[in-house]
N, C-alpha and C. Protein backbone atom coordinates (compact mmCIF):
# COMPACT_ATOMS: atom_id res chain seq x y z
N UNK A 1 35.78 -2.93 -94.87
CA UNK A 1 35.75 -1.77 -95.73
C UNK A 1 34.31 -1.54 -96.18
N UNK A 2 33.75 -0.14 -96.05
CA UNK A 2 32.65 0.16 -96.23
C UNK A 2 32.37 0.53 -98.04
N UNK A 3 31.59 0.07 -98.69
CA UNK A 3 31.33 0.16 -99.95
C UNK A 3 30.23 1.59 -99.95
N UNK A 4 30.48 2.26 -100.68
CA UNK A 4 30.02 3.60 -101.05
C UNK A 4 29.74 3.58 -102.00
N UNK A 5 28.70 3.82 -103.11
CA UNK A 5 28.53 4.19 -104.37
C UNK A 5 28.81 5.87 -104.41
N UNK A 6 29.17 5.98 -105.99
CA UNK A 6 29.51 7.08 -106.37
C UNK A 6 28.62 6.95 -108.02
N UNK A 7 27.91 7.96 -108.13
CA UNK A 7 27.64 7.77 -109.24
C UNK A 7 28.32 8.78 -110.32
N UNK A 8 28.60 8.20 -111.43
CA UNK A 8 29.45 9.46 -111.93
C UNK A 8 28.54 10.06 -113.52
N UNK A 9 27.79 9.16 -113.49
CA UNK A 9 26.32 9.87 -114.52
C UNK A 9 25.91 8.19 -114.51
N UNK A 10 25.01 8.62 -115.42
CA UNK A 10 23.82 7.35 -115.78
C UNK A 10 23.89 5.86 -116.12
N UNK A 11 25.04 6.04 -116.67
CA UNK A 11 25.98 5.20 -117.21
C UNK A 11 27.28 3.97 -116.16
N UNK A 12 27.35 4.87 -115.56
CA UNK A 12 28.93 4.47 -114.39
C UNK A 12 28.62 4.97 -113.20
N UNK A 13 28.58 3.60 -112.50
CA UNK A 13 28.51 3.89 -110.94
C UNK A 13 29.88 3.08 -110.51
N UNK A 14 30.39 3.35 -109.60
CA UNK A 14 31.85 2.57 -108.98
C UNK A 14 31.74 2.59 -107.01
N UNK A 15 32.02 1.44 -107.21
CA UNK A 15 32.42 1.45 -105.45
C UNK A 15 33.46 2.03 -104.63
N UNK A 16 33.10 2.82 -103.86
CA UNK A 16 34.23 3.40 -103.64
C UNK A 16 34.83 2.62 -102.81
N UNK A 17 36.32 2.80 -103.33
CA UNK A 17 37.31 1.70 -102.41
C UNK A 17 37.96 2.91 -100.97
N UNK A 18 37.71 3.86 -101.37
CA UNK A 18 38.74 4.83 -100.24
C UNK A 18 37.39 5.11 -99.23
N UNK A 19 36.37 4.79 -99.12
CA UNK A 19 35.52 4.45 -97.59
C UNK A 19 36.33 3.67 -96.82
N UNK A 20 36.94 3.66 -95.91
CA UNK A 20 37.47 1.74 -94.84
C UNK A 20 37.43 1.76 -93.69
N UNK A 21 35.79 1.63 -93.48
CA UNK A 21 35.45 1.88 -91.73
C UNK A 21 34.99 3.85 -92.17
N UNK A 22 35.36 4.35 -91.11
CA UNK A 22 35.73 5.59 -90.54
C UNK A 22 36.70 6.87 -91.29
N UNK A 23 37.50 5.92 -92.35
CA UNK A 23 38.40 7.12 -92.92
C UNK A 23 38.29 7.19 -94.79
N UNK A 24 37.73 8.53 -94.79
CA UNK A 24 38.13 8.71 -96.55
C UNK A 24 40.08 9.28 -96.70
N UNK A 25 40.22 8.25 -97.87
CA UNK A 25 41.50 8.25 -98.03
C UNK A 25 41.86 9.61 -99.28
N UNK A 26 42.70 10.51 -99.09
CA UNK A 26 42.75 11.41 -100.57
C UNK A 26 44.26 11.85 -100.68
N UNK A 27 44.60 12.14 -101.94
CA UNK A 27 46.10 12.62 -101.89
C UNK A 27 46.31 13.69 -103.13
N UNK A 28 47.53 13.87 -103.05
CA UNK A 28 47.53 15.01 -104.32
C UNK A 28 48.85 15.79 -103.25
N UNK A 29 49.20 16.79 -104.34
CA UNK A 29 50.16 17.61 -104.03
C UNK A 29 49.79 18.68 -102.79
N UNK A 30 50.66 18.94 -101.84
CA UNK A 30 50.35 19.95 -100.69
C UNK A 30 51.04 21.28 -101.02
N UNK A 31 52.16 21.33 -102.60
CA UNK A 31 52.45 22.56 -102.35
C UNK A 31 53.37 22.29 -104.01
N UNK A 32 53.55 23.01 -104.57
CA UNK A 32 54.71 22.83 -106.08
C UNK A 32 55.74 23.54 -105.88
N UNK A 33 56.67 23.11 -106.65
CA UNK A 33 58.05 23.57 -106.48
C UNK A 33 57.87 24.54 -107.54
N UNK A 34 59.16 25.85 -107.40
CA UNK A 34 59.95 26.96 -108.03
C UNK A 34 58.15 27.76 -109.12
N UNK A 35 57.18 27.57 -107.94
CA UNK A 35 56.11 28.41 -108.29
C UNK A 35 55.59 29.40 -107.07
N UNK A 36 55.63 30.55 -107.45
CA UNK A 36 55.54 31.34 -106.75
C UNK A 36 53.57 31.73 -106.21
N UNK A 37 53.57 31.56 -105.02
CA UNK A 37 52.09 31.20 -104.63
C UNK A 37 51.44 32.60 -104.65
N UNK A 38 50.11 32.29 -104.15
CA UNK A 38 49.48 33.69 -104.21
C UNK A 38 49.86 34.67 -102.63
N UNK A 39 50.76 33.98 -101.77
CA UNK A 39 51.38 34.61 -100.48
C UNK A 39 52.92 35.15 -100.89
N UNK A 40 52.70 35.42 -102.07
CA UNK A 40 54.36 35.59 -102.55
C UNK A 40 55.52 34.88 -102.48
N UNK A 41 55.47 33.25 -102.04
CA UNK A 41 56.42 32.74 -101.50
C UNK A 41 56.16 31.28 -102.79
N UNK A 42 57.77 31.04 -102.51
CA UNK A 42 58.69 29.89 -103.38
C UNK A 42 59.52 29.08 -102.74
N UNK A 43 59.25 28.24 -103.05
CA UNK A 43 60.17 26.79 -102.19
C UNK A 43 60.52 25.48 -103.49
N UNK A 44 61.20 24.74 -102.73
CA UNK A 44 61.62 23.98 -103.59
C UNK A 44 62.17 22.29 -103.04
N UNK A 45 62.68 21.47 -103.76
CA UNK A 45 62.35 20.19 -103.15
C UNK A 45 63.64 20.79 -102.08
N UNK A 46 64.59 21.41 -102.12
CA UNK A 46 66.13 21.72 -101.02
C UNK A 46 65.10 22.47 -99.67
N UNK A 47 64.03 23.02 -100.32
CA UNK A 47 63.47 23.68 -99.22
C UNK A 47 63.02 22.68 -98.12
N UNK A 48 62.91 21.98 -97.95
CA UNK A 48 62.30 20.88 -97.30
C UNK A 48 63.57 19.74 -96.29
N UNK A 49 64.84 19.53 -96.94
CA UNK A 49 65.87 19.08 -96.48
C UNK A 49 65.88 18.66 -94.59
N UNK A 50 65.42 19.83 -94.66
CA UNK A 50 65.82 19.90 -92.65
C UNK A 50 64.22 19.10 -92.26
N UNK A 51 63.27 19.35 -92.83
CA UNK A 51 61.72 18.50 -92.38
C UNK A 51 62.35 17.09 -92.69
N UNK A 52 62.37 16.79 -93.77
CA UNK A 52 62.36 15.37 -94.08
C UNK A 52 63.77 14.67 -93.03
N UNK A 53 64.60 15.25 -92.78
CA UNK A 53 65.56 15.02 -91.84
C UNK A 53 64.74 14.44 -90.77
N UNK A 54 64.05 15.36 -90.04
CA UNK A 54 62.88 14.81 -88.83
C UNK A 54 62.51 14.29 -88.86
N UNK A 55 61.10 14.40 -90.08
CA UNK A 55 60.36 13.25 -90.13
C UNK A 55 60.82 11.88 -90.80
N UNK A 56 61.70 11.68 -91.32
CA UNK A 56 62.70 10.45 -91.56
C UNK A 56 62.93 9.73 -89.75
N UNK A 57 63.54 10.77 -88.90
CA UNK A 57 64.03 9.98 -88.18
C UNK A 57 63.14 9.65 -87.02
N UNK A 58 61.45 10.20 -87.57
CA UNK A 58 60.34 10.07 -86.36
C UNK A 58 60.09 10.94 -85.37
N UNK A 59 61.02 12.12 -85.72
CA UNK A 59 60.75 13.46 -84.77
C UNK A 59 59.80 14.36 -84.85
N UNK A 60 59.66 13.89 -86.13
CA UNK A 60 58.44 15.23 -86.44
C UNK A 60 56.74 14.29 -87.18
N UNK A 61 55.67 14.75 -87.18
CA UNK A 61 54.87 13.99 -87.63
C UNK A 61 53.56 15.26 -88.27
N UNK A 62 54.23 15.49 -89.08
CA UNK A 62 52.18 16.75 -89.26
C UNK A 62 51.26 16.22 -89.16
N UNK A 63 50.09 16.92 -88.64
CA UNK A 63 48.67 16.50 -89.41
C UNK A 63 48.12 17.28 -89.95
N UNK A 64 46.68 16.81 -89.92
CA UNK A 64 45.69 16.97 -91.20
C UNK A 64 44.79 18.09 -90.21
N UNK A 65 44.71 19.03 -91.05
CA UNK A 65 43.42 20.30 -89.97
C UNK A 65 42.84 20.63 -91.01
N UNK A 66 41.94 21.54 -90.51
CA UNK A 66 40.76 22.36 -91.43
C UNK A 66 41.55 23.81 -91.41
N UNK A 67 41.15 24.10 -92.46
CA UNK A 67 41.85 25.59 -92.59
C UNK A 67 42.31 26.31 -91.65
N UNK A 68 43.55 25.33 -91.45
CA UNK A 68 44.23 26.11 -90.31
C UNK A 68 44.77 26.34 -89.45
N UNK A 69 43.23 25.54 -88.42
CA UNK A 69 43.03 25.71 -87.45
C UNK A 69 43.69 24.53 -86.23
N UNK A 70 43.35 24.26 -85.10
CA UNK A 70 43.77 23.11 -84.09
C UNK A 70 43.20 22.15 -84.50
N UNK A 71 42.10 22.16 -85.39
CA UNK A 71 40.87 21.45 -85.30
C UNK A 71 41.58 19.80 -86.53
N UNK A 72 42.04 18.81 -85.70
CA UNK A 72 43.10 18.05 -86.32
C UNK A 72 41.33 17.13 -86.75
N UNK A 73 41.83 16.68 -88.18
CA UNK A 73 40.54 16.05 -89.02
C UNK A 73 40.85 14.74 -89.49
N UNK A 74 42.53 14.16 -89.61
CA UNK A 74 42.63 12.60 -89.69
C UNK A 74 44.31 12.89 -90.00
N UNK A 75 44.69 11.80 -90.34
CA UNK A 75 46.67 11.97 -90.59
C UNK A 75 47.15 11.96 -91.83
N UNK A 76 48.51 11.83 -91.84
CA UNK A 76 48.92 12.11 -93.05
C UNK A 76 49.95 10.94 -93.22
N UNK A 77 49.71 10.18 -94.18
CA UNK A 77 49.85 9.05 -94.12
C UNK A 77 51.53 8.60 -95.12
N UNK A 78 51.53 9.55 -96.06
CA UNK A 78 52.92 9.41 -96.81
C UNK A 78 53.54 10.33 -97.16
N UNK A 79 54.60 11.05 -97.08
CA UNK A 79 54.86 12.51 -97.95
C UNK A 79 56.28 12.40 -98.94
N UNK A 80 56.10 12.41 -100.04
CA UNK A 80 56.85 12.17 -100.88
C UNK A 80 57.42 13.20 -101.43
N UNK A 81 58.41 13.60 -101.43
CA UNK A 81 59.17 15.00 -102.58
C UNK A 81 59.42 14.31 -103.81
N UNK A 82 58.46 14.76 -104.89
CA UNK A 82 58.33 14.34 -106.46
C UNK A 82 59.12 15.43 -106.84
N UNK A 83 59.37 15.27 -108.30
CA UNK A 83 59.62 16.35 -108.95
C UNK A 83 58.81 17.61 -109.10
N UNK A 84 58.13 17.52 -109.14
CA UNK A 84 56.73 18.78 -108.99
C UNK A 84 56.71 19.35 -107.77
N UNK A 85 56.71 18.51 -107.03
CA UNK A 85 55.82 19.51 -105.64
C UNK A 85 55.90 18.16 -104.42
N UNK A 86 55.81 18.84 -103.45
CA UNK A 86 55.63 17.78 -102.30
C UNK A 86 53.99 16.95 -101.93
N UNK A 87 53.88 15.61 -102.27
CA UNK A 87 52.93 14.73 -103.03
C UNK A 87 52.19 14.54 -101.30
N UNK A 88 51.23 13.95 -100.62
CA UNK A 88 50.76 13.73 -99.71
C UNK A 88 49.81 12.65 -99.90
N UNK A 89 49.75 11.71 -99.23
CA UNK A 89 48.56 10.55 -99.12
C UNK A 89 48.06 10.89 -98.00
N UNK A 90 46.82 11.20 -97.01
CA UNK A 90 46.32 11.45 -96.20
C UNK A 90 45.10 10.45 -96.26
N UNK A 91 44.38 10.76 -94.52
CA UNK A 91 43.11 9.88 -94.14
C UNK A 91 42.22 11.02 -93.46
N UNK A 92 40.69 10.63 -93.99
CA UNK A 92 40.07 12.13 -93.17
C UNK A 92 39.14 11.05 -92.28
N UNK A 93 39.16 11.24 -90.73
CA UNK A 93 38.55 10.66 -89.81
C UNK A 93 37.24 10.87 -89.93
N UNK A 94 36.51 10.36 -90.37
CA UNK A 94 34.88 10.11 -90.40
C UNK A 94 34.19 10.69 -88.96
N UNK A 95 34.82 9.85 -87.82
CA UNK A 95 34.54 9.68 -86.36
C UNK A 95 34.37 11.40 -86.58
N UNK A 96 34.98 12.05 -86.93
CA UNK A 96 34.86 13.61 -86.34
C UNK A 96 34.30 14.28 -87.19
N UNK A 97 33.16 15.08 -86.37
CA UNK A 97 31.31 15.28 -86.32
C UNK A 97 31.66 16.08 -87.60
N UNK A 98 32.84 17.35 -87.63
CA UNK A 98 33.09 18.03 -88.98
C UNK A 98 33.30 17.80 -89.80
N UNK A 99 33.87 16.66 -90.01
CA UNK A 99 34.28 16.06 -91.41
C UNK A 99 32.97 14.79 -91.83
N UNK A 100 32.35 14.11 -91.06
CA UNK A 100 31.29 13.32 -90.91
C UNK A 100 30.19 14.05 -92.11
N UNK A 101 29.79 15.53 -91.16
CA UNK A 101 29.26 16.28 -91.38
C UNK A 101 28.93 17.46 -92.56
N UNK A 102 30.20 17.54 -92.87
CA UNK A 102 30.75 19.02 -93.49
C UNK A 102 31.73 18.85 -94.66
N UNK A 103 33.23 18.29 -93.97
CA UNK A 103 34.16 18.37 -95.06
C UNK A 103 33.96 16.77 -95.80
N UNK A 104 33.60 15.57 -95.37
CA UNK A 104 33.61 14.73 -96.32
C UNK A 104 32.27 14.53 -97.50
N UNK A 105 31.38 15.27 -97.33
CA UNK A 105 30.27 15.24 -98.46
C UNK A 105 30.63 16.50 -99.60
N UNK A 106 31.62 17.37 -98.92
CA UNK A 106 32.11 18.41 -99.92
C UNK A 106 33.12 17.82 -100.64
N UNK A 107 34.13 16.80 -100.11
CA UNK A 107 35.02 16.52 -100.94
C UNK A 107 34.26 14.94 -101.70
N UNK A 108 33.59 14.27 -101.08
CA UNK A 108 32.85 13.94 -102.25
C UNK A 108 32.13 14.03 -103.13
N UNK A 109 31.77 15.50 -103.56
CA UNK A 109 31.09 16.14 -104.18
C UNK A 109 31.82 16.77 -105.20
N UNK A 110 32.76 16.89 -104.91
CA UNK A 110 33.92 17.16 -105.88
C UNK A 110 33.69 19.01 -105.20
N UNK A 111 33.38 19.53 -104.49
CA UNK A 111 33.12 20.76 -103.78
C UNK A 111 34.28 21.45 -103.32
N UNK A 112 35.15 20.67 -102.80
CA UNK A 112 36.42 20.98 -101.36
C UNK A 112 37.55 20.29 -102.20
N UNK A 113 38.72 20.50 -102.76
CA UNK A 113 39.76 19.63 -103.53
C UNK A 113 41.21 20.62 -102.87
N UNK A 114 41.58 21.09 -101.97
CA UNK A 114 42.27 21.94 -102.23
C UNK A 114 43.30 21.38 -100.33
N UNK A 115 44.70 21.66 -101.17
CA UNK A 115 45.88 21.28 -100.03
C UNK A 115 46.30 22.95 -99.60
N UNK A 116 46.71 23.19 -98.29
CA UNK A 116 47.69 24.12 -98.10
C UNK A 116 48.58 23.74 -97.04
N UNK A 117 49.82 24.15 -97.16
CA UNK A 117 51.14 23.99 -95.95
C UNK A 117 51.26 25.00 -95.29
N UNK A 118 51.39 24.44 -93.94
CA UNK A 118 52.03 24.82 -92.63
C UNK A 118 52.94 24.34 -92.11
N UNK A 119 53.77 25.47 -91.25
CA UNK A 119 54.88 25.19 -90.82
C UNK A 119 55.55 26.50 -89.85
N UNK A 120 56.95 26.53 -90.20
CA UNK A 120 57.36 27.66 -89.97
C UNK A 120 59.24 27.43 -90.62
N UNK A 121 59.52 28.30 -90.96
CA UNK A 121 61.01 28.33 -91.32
C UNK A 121 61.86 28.66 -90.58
N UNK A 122 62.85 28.13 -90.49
CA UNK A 122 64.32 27.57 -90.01
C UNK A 122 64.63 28.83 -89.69
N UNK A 123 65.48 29.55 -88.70
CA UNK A 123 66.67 30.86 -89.11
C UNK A 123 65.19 32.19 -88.84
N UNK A 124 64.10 31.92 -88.97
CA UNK A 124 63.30 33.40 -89.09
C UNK A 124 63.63 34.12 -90.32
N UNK A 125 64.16 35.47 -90.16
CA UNK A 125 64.27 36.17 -91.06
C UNK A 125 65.37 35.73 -92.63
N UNK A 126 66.31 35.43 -91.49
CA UNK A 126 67.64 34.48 -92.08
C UNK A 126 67.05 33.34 -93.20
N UNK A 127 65.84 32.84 -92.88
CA UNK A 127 65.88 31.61 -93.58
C UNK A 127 64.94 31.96 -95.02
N UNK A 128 64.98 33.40 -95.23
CA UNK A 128 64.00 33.56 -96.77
C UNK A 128 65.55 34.67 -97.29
N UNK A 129 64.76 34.54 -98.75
CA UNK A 129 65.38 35.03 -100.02
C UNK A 129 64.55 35.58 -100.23
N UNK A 130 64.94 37.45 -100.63
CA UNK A 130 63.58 38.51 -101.12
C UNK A 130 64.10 38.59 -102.53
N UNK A 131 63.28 38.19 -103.68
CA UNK A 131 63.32 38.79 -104.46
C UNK A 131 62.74 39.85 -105.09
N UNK A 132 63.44 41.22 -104.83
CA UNK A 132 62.87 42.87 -105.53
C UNK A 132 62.08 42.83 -106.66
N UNK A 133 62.35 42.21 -107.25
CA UNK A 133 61.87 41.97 -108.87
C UNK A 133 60.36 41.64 -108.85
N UNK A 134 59.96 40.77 -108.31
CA UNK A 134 58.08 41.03 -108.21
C UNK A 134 57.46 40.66 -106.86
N UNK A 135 58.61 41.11 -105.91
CA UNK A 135 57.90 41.09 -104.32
C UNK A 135 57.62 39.54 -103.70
N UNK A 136 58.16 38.63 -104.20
CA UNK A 136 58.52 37.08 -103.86
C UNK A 136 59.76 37.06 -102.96
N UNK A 137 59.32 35.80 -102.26
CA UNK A 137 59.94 35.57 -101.36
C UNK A 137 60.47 34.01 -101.26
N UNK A 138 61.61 33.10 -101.41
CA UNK A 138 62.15 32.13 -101.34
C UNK A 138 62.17 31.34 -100.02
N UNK A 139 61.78 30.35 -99.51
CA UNK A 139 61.82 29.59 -98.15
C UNK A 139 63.27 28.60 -98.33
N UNK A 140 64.36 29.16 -97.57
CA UNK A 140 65.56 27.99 -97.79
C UNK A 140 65.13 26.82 -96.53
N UNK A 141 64.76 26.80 -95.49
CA UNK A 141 64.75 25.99 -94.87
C UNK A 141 63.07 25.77 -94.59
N UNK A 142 61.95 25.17 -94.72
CA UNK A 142 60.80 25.06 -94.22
C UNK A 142 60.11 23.54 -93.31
N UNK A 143 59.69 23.83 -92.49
CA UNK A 143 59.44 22.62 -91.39
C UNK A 143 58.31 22.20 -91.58
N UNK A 144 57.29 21.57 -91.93
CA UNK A 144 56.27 21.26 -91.86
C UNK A 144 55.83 20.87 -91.17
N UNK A 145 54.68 21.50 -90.53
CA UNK A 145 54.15 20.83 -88.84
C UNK A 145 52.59 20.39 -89.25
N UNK A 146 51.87 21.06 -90.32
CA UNK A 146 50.58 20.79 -90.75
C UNK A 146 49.84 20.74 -92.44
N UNK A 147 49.18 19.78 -92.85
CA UNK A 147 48.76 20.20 -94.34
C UNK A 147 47.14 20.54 -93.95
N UNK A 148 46.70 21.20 -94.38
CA UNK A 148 45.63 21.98 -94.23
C UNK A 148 44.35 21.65 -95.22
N UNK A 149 43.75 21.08 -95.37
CA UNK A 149 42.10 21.17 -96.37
C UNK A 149 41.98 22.37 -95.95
N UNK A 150 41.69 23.23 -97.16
CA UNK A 150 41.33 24.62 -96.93
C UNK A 150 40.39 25.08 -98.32
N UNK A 151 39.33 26.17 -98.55
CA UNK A 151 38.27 26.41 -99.69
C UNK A 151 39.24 27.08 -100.41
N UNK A 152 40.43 27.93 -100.19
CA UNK A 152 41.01 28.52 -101.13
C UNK A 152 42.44 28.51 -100.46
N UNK A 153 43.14 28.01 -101.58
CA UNK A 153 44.30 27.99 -101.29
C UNK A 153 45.89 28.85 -101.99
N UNK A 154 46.86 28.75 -101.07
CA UNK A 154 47.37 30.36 -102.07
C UNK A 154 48.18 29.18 -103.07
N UNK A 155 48.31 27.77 -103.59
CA UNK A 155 48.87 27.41 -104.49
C UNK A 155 47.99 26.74 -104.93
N UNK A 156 47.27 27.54 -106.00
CA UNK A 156 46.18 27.20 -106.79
C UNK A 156 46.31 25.90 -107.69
N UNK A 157 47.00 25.03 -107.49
CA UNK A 157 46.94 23.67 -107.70
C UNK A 157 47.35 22.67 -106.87
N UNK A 158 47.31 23.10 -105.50
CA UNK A 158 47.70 22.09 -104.48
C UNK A 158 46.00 21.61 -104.25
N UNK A 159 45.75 20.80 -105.42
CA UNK A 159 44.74 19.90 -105.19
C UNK A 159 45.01 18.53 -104.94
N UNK A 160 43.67 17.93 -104.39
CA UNK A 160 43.59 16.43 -103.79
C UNK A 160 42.46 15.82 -104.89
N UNK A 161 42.81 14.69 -104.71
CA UNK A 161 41.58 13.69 -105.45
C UNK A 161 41.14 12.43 -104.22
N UNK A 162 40.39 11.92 -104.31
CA UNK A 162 39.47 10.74 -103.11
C UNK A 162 40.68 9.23 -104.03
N UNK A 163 41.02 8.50 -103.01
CA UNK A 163 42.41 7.59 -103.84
C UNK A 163 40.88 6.60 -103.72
N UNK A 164 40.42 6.15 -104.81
CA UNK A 164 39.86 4.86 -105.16
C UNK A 164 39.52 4.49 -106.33
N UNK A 165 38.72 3.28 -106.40
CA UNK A 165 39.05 2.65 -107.79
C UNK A 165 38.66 3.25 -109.35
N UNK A 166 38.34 4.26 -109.03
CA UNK A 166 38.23 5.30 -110.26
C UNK A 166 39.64 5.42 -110.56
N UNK A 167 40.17 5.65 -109.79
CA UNK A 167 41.30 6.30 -109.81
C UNK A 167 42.35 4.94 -111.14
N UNK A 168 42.05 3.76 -110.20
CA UNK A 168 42.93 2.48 -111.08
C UNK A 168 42.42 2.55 -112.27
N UNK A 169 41.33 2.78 -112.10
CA UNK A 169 40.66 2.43 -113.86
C UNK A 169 41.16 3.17 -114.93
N UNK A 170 41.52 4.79 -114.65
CA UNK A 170 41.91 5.42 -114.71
C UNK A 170 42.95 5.15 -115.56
N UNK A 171 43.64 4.68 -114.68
CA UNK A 171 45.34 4.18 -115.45
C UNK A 171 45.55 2.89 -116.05
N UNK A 172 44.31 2.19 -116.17
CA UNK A 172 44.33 1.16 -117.18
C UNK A 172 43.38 1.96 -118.34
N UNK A 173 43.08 2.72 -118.43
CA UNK A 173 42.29 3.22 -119.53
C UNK A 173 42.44 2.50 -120.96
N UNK A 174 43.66 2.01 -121.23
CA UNK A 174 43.67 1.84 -122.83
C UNK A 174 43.32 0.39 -122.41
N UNK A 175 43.54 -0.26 -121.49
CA UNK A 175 42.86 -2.12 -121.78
C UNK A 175 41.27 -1.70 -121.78
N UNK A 176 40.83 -0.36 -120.46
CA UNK A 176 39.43 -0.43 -120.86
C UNK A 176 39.03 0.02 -121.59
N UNK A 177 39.66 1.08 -122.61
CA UNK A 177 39.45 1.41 -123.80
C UNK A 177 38.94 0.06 -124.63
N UNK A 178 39.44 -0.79 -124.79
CA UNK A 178 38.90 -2.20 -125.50
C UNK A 178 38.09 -2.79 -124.89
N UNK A 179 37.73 -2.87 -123.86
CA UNK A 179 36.35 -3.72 -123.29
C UNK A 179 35.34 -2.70 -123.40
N UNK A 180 35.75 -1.56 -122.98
CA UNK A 180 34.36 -0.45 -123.30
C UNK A 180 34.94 0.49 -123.90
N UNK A 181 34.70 0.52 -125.14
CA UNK A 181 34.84 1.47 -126.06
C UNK A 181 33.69 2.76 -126.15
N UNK A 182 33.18 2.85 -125.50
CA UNK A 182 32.02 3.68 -125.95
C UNK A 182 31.47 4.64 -124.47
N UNK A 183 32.53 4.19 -122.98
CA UNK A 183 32.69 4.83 -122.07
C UNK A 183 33.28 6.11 -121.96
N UNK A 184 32.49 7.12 -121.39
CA UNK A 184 33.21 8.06 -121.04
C UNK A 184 34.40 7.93 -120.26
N UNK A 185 35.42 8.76 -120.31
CA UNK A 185 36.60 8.73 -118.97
C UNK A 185 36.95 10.01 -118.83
């Protein structure tokens, strides 16, 4: 595992634990439930039923692209349906020249934070709910074939964070609240 400094001001520098070899590790939500996105569309943890069917039984596997595109950037390593939103642990392949290059100094920069889903729905037309009332649209069945790093995304909180030891410290805050009292967090 490759040690990275991160400095986070003058004060606190931390090693980054999500360098290991070749892949930065990041996760965060790819999409929230019963919120209606900026593509007009709403889903929910039932929306998902028929994916997780697949990928449960190893039929189906998404990956990780750049906005979008073919251009596959590392895998997707866990996908969890929380109460909120559908959660993602992913790996971004170093080895590839764009992310080497481009997307991993933006997302360590705190620059690039942002998830979007791909797929396609079950049934076509059959498989959405229009609601008249403010031009939204419901996904009953949705497949997930890709999660996307993208600069703007239409569910303005399908953000990611870099998974490392900031992150633990994080959630011990009140023991380090008593050893360093006088740390920012």
């Amino acid at each position: 595992m490759a040690n990275k400094i991160l400095s986070l001001n003058k004060l606190c520098k931390i090693e980054n634990a999500a360098v290991d070899g070749d892949v930065l590790r990041i996760g965060g939500y790819a999409c929230h439930y019963d919120v209606t996105n900026l593509n007009s569309e709403r889903v929910n943890a039932k929306s998902f039923d028929s994916f997780f069917c697949l990928y449960n039984e190893g039929k189906l596997k998404p990956r990780l692209n750049w906005e979008h595109t073919d251009t596959v950037i590392g895998g997707i390593d866990e996908i969890v349906s929380k109460e909120n939103g559908l959660w993602i642990n992913c790996h971004l392949n170093q080895g590839v020249k764009i992310v080497s290059d481009m997307i991993a100094p933006n997302i360590l920069s705190g620059d690039l934070d942002s998830f979007s889903t791909e797929g396609y729905i079950l049934n076509g037309y059959n498989g959405i709910v229009e609601n008249a009332e403010d031009d939204s649209y419901y996904v009953k069945d949705f497949i997930l074939t890709a999660v996307s790093i993208v600069r703007t995304p239409a569910d303005w909180d399908a953000v990611f964070t870099v998974q490392n030891y900031f992150e633990e410290m994080r959630a011990m805050k009140p023991k380090a609240m008593r050893v360093f009292p006088n740390m920012l967090y």
